[in-house]
PDB file of N, CA and C in Angstrom:
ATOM      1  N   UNK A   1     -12.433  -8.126  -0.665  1.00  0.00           N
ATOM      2  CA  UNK A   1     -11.277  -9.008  -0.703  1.00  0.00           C
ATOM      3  C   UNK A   1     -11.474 -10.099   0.358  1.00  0.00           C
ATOM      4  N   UNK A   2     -10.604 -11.034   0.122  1.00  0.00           N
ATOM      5  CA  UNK A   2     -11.169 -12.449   0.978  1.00  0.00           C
ATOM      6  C   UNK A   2     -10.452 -12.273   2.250  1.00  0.00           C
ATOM      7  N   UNK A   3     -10.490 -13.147   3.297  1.00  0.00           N
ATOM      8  CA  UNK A   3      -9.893 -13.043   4.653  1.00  0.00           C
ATOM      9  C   UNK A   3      -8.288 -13.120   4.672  1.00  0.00           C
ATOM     10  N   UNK A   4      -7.615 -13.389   3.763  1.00  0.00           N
ATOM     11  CA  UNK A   4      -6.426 -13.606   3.554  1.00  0.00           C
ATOM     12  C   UNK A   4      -5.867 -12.605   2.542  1.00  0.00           C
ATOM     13  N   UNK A   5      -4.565 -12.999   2.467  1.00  0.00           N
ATOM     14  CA  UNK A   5      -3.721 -11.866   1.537  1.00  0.00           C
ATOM     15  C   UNK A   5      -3.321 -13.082   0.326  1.00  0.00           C
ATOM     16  N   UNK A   6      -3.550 -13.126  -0.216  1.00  0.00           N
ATOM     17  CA  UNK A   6      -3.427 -14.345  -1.239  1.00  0.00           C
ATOM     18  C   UNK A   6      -2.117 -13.915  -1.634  1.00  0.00           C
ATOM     19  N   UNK A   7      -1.198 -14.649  -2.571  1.00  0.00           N
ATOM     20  CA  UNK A   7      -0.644 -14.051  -3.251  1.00  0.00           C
ATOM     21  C   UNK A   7      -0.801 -13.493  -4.673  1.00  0.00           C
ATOM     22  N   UNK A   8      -2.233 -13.636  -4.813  1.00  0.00           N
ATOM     23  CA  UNK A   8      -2.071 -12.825  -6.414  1.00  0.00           C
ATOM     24  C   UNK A   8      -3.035 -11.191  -6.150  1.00  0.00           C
ATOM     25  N   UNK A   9      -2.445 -11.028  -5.128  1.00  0.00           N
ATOM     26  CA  UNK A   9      -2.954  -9.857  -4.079  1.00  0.00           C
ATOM     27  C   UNK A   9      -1.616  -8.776  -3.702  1.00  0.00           C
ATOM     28  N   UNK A  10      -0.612  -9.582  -4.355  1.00  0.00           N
ATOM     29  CA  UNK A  10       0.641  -8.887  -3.884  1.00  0.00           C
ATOM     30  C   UNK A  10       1.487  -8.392  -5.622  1.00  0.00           C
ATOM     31  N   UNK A  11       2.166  -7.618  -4.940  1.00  0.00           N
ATOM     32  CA  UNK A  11       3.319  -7.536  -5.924  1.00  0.00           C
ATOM     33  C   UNK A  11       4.419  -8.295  -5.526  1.00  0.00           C
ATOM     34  N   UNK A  12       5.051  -9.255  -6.010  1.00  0.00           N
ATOM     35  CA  UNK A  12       5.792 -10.319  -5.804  1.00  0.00           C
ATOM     36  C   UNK A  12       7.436 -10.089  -6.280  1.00  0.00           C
ATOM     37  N   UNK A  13       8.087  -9.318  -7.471  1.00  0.00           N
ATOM     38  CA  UNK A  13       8.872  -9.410  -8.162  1.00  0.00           C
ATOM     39  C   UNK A  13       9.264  -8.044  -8.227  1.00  0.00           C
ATOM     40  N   UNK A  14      10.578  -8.050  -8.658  1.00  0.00           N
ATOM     41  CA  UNK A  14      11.113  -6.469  -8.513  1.00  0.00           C
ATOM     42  C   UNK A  14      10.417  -5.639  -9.773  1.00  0.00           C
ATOM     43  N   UNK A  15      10.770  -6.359 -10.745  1.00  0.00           N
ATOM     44  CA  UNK A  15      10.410  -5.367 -12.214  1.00  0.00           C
ATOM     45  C   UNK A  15       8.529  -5.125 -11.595  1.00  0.00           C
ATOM     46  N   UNK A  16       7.815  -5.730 -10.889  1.00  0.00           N
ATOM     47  CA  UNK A  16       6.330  -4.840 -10.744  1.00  0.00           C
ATOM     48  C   UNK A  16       6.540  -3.682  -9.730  1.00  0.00           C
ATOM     49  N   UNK A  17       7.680  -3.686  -8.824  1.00  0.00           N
ATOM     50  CA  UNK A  17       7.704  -2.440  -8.038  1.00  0.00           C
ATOM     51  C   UNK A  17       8.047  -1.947  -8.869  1.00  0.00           C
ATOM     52  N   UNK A  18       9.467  -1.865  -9.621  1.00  0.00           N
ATOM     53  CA  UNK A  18       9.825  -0.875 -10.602  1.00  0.00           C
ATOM     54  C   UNK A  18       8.944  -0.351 -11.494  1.00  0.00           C
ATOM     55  N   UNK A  19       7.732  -0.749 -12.188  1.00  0.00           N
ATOM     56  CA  UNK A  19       7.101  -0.337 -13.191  1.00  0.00           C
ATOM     57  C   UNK A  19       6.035   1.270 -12.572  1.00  0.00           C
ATOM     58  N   UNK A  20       5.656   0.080 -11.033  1.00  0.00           N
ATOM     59  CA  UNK A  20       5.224   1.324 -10.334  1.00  0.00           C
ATOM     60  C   UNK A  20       5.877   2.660  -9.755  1.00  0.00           C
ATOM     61  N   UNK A  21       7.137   2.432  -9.264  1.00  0.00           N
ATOM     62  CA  UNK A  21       7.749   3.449  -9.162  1.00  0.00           C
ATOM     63  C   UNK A  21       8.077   4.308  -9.792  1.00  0.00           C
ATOM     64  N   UNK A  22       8.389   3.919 -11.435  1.00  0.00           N
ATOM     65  CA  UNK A  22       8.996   4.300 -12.104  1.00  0.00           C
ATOM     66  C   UNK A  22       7.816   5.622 -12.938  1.00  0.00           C
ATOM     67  N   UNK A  23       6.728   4.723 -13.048  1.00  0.00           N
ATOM     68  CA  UNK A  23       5.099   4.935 -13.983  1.00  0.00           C
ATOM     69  C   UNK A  23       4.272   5.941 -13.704  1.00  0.00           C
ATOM     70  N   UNK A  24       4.216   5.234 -11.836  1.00  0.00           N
ATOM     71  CA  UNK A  24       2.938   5.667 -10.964  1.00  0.00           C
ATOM     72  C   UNK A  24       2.987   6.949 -10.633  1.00  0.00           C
ATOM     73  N   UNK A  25       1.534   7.023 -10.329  1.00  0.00           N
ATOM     74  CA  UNK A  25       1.485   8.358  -9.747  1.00  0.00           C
ATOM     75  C   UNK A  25       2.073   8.329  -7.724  1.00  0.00           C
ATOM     76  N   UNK A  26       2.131   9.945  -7.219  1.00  0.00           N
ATOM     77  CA  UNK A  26       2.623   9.319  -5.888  1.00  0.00           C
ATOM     78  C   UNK A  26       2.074  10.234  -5.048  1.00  0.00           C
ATOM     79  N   UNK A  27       1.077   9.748  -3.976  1.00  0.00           N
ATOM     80  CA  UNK A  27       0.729  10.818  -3.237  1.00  0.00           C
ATOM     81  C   UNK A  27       1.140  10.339  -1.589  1.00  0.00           C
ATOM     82  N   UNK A  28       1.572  11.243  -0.758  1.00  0.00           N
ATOM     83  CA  UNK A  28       1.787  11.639   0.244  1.00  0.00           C
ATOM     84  C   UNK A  28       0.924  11.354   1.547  1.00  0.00           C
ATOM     85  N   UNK A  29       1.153  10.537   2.726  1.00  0.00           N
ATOM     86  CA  UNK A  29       0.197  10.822   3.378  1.00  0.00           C
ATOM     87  C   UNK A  29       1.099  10.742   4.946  1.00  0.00           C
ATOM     88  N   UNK A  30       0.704  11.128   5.995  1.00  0.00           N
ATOM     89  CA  UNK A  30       1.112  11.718   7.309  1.00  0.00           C
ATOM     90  C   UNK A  30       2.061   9.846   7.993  1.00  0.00           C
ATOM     91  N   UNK A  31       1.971   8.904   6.835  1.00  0.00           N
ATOM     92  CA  UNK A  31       2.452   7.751   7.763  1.00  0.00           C
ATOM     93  C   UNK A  31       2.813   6.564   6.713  1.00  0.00           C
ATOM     94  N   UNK A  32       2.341   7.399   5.515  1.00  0.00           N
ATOM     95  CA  UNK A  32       2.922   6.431   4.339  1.00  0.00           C
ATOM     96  C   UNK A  32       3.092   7.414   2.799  1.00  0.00           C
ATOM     97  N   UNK A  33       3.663   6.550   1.978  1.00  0.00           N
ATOM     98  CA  UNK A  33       3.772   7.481   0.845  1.00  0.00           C
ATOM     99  C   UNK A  33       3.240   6.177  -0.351  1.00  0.00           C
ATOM    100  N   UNK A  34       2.067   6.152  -0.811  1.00  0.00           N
ATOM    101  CA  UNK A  34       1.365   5.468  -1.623  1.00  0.00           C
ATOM    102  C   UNK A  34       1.702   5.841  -3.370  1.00  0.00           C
ATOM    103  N   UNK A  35       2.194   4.938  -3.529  1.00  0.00           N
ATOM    104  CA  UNK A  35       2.387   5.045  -5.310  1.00  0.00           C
ATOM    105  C   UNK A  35       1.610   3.870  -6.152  1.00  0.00           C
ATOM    106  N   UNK A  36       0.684   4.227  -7.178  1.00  0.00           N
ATOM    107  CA  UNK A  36      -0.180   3.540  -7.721  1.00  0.00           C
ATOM    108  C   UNK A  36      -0.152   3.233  -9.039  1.00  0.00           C
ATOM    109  N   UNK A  37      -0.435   2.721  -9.718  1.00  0.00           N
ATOM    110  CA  UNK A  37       0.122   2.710 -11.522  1.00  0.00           C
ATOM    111  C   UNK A  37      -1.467   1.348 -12.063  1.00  0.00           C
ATOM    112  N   UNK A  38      -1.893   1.899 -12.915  1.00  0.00           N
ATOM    113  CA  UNK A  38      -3.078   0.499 -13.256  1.00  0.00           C
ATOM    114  C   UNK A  38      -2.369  -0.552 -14.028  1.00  0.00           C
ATOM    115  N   UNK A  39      -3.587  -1.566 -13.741  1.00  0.00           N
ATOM    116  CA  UNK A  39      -3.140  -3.422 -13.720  1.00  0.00           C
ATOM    117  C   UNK A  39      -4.113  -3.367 -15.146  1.00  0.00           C
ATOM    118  N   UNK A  40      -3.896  -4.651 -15.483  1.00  0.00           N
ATOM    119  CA  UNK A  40      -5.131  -5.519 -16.179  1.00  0.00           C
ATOM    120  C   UNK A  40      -5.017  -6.634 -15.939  1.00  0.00           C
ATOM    121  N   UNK A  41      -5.175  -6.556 -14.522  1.00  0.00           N
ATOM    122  CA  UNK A  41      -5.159  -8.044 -13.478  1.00  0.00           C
ATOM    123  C   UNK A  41      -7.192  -8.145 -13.006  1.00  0.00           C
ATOM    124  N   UNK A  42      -7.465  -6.824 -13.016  1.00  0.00           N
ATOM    125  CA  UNK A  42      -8.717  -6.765 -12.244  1.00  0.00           C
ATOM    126  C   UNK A  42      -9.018  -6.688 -11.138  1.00  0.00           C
ATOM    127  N   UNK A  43      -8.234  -6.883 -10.134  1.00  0.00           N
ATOM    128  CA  UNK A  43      -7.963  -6.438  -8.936  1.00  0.00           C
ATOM    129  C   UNK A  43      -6.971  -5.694  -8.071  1.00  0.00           C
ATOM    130  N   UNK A  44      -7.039  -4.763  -7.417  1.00  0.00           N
ATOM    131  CA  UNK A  44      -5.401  -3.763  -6.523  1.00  0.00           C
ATOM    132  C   UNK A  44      -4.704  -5.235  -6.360  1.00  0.00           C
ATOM    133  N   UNK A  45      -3.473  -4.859  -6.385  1.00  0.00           N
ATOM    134  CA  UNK A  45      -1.966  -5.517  -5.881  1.00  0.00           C
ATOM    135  C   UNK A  45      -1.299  -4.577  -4.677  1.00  0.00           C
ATOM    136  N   UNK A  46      -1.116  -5.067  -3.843  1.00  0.00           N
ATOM    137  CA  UNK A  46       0.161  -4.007  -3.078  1.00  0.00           C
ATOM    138  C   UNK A  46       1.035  -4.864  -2.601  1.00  0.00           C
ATOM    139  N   UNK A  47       2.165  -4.081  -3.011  1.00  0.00           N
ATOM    140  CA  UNK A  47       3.704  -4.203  -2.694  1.00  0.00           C
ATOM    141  C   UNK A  47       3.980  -3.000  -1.124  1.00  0.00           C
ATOM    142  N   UNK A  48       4.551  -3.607  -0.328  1.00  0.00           N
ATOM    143  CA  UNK A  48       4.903  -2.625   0.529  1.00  0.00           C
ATOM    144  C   UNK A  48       6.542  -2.503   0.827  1.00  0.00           C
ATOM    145  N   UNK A  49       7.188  -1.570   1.175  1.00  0.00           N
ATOM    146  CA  UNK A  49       8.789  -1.495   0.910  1.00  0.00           C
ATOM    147  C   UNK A  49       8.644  -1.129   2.158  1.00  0.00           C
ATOM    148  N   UNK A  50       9.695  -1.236   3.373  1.00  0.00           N
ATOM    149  CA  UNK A  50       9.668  -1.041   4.701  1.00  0.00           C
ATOM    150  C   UNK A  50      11.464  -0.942   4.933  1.00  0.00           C
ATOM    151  N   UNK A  51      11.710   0.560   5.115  1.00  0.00           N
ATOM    152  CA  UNK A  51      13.381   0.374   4.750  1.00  0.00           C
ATOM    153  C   UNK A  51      13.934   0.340   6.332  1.00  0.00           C
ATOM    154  N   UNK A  52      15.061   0.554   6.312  1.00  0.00           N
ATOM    155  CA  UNK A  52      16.046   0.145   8.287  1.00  0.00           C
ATOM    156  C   UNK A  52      15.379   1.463   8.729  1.00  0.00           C
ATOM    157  N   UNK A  53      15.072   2.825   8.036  1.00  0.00           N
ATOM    158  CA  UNK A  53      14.674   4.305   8.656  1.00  0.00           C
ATOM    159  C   UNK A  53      13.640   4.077   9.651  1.00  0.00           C
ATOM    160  N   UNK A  54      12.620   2.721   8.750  1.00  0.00           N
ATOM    161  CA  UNK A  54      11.521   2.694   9.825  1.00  0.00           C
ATOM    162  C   UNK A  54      11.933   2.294  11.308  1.00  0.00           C
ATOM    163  N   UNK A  55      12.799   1.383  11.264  1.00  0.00           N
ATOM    164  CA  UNK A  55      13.430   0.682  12.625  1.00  0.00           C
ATOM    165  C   UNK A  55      13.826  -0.701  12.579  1.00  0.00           C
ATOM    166  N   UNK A  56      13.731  -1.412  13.707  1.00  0.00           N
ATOM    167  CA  UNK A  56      14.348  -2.507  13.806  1.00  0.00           C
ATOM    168  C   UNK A  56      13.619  -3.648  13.168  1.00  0.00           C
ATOM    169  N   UNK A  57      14.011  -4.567  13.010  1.00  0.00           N
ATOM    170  CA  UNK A  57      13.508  -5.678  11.910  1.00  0.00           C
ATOM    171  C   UNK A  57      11.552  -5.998  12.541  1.00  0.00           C
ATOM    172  N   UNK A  58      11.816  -5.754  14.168  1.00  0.00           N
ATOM    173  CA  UNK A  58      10.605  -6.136  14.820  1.00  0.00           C
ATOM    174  C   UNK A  58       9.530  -5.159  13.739  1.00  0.00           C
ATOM    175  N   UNK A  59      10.074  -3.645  14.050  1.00  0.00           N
ATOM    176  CA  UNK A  59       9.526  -2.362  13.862  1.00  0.00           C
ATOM    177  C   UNK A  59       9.243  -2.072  12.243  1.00  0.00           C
ATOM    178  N   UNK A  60       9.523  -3.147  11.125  1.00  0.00           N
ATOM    179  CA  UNK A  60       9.475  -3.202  10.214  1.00  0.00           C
ATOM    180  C   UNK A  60       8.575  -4.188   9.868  1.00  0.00           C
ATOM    181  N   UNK A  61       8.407  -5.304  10.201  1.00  0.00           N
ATOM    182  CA  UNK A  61       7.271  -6.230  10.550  1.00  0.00           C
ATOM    183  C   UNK A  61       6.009  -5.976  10.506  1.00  0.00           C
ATOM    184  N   UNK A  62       5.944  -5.199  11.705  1.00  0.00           N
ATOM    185  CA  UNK A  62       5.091  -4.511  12.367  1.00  0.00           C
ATOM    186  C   UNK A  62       4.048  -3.533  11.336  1.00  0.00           C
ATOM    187  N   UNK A  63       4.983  -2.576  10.981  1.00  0.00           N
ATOM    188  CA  UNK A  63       4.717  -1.359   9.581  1.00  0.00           C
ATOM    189  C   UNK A  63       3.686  -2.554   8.878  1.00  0.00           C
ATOM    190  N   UNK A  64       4.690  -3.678   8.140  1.00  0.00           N
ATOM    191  CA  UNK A  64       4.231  -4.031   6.906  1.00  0.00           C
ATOM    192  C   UNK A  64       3.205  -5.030   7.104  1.00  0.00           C
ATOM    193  N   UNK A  65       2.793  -5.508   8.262  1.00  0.00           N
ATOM    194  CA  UNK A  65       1.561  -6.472   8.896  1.00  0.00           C
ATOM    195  C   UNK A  65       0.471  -5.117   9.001  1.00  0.00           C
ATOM    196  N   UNK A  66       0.657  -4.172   9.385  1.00  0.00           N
ATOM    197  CA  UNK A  66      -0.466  -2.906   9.738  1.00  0.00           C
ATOM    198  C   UNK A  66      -0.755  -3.077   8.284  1.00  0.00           C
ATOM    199  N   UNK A  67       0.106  -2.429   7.418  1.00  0.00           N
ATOM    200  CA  UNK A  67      -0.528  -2.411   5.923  1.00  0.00           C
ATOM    201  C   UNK A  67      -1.003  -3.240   5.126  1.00  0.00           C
ATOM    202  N   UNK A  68      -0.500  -4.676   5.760  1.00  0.00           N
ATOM    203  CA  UNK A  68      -1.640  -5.634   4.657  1.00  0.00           C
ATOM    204  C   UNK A  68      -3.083  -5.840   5.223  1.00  0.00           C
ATOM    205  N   UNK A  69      -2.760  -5.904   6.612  1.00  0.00           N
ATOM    206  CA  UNK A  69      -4.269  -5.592   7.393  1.00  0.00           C
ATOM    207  C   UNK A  69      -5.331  -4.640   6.558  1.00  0.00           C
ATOM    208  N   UNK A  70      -4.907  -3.050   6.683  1.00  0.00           N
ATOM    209  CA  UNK A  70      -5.410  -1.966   6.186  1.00  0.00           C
ATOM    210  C   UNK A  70      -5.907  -2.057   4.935  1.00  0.00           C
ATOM    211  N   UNK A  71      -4.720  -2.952   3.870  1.00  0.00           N
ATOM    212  CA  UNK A  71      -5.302  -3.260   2.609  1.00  0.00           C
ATOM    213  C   UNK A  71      -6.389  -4.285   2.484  1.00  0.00           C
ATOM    214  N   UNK A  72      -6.400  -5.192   3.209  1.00  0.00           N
ATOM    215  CA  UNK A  72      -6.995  -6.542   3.194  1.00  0.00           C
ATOM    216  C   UNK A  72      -8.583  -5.602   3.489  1.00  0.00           C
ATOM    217  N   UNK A  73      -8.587  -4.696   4.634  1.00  0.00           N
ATOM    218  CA  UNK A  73      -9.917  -3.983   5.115  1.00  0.00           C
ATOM    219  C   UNK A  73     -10.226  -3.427   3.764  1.00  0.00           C
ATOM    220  N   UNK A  74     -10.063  -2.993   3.290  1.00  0.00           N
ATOM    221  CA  UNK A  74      -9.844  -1.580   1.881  1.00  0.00           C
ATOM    222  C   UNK A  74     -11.134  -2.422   1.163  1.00  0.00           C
ATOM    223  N   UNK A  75     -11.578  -4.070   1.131  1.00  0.00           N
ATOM    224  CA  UNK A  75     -12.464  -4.047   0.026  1.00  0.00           C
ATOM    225  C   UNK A  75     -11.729  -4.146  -1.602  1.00  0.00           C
ATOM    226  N   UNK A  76     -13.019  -4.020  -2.138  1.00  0.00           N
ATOM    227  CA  UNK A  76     -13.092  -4.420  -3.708  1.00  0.00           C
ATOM    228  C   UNK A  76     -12.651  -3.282  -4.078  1.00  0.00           C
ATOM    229  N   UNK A  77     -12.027  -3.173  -5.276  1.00  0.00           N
ATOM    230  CA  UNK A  77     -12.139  -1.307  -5.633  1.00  0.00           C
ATOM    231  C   UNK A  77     -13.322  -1.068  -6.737  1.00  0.00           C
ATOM    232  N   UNK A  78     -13.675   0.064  -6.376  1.00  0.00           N
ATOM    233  CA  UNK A  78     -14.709   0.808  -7.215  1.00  0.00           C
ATOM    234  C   UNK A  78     -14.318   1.104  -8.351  1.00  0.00           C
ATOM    235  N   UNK A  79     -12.878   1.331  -8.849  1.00  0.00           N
ATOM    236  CA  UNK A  79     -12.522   2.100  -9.764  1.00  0.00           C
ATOM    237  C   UNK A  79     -11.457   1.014 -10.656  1.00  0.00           C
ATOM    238  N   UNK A  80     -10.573   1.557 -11.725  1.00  0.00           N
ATOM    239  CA  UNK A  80     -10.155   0.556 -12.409  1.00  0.00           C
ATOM    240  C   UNK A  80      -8.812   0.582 -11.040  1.00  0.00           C
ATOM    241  N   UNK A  81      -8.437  -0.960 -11.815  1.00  0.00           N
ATOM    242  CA  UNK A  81      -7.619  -1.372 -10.518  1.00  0.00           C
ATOM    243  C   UNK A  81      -6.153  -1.128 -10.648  1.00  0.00           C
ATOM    244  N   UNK A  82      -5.341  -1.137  -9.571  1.00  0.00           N
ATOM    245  CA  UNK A  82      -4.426  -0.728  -9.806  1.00  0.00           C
ATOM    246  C   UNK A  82      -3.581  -1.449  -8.924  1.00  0.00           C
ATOM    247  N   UNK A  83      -2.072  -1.302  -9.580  1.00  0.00           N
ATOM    248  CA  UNK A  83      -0.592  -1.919  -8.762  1.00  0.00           C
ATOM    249  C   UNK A  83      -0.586  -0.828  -7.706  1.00  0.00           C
ATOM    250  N   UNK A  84      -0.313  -1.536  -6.129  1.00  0.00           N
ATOM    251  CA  UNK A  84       0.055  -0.229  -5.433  1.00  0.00           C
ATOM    252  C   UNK A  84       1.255  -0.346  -4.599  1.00  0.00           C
ATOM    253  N   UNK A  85       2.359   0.776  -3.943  1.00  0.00           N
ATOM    254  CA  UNK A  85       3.927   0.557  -3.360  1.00  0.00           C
ATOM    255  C   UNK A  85       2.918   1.234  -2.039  1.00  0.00           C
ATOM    256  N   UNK A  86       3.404   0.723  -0.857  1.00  0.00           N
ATOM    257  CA  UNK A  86       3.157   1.592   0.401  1.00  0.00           C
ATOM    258  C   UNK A  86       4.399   1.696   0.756  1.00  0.00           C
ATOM    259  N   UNK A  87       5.030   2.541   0.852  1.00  0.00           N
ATOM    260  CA  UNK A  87       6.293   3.077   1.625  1.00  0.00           C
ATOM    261  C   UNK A  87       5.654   3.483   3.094  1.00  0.00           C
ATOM    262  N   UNK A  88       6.396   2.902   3.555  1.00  0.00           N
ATOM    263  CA  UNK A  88       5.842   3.121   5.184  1.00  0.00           C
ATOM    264  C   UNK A  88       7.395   4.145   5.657  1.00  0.00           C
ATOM    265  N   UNK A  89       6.383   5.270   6.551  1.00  0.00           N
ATOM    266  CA  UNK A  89       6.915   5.853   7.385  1.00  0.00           C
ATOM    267  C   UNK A  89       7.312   5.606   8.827  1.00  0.00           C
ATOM    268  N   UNK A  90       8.402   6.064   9.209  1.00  0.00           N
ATOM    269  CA  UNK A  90       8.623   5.696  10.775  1.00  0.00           C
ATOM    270  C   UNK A  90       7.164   5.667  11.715  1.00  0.00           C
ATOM    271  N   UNK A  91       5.903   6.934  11.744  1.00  0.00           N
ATOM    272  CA  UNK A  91       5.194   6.504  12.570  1.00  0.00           C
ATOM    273  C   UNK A  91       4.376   6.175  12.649  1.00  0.00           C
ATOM    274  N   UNK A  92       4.254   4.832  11.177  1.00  0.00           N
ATOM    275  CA  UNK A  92       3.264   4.259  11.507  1.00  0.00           C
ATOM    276  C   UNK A  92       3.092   3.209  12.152  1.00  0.00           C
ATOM    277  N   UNK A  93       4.652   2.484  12.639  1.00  0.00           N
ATOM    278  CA  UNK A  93       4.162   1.350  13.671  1.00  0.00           C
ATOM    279  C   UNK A  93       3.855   2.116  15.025  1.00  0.00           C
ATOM    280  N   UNK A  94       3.449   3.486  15.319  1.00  0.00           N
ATOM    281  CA  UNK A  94       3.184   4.283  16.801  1.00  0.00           C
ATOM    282  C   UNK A  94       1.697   4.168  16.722  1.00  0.00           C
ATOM    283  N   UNK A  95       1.775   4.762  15.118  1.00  0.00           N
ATOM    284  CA  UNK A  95       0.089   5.672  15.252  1.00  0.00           C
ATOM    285  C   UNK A  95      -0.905   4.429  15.509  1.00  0.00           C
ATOM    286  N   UNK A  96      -2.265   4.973  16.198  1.00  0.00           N
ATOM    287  CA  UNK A  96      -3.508   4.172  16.162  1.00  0.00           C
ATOM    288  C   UNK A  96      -3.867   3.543  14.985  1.00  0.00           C
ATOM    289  N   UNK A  97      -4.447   2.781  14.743  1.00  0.00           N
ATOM    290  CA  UNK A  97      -4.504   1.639  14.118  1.00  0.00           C
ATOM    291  C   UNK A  97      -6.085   2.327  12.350  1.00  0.00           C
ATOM    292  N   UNK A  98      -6.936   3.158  13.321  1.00  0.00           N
ATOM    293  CA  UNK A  98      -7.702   4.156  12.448  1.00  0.00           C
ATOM    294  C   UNK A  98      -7.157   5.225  12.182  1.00  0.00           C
ATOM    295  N   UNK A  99      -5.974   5.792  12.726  1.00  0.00           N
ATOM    296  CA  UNK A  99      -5.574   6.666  11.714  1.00  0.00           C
ATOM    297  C   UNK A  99      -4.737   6.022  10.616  1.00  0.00           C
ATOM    298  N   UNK A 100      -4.003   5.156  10.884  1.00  0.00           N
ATOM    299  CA  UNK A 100      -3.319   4.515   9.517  1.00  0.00           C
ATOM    300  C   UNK A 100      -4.288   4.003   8.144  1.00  0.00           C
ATOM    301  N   UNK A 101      -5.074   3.450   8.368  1.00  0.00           N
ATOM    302  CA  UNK A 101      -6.093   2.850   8.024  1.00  0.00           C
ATOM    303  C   UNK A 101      -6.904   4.511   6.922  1.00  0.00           C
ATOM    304  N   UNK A 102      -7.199   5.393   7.950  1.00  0.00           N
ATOM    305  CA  UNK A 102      -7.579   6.517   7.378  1.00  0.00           C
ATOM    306  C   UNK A 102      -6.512   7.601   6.264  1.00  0.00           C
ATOM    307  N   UNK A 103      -5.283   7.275   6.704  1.00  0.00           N
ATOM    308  CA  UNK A 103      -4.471   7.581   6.225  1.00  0.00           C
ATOM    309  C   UNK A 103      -4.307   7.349   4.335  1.00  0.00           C
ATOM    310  N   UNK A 104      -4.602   5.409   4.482  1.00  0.00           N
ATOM    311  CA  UNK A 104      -4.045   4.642   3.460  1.00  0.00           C
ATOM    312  C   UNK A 104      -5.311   5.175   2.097  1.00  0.00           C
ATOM    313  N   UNK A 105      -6.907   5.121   3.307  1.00  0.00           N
ATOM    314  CA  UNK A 105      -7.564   5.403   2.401  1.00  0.00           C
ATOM    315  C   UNK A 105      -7.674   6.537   1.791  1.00  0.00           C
ATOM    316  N   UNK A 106      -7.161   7.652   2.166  1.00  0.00           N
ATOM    317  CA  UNK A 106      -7.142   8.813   1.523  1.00  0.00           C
ATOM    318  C   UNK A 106      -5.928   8.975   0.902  1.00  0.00           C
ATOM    319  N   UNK A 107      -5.351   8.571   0.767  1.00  0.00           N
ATOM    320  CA  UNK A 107      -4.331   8.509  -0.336  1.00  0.00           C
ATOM    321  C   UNK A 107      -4.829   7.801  -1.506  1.00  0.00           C
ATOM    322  N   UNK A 108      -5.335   6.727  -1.347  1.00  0.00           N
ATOM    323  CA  UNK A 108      -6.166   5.318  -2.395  1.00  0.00           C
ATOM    324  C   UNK A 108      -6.816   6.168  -3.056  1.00  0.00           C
ATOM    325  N   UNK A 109      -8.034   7.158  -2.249  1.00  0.00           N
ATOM    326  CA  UNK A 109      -9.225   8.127  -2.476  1.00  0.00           C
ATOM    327  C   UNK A 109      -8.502   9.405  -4.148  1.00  0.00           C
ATOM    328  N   UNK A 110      -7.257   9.694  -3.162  1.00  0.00           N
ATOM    329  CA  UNK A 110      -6.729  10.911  -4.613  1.00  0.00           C
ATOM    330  C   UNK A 110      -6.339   9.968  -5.519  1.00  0.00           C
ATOM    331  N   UNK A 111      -5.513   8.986  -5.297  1.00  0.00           N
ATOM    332  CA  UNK A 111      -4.887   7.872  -6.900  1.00  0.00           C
ATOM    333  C   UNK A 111      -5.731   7.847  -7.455  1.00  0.00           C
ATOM    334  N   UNK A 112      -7.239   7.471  -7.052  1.00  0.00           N
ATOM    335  CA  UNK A 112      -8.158   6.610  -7.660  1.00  0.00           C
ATOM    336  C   UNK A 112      -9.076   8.295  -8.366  1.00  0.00           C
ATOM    337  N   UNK A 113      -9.322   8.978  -7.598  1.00  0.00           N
ATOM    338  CA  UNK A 113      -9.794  10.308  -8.286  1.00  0.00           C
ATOM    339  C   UNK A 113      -8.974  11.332  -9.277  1.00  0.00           C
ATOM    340  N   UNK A 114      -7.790  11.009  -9.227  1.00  0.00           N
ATOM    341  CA  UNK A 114      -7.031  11.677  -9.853  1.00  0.00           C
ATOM    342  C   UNK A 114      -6.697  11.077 -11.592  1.00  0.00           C
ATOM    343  N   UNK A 115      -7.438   9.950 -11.755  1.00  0.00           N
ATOM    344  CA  UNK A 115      -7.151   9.566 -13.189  1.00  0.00           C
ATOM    345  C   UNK A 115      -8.491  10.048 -14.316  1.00  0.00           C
TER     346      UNK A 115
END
């Protein structure tokens, strides 16, 4: 993926979170909760949702800048591509910056193995 978050890199509109939420599969991880559903865009999309639980508007920021980072690192995908939701948990604006990161990818790792 390029140095930037483009926008045709994102999920932009409510009805594409909904399709994923509604569709996707959802796996669990210690700092986020990743839900995935496939595109025929050709490339991952992520949408990230960051609710008041996480914290203050700073502390929500924060969450959802870690995760486009993490995604932006993530690369091309190997596999067919897919819409993705990161629900961010309260600690991931605490945790180190490689465990989130390790986190996102092993969640990516079961979506993407699990079809």
């Amino acid at each position: 993926m390029s140095e930037a978050f483009r926008p045709s890199a994102r999920l932009r509109h409510r009805g594409e979170f909904t399709v994923v939420q509604s569709r996707g599969r959802r796996v669990s991880g210690r700092f986020l909760t990743l839900l995935g559903h496939p595109n025929t865009v050709g490339h991952d999309r992520l949408g990230i949702i960051a609710s008041k639980r996480v914290g203050n508007a700073i502390a929500r920021n924060r969450a959802k800048r870690r995760l486009r980072e993490v995604f932006r690192r993530a690369g091309a995908p190997a596999a067919p591509s897919l819409d993705l939701v990161a629900v961010a948990r309260t600690e991931l604006t605490t945790a180190p910056f490689t465990a989130v990161a390790a986190d996102f990818q092993a969640a990516l790792g079961k979506l993407r193995g699990a079809r």
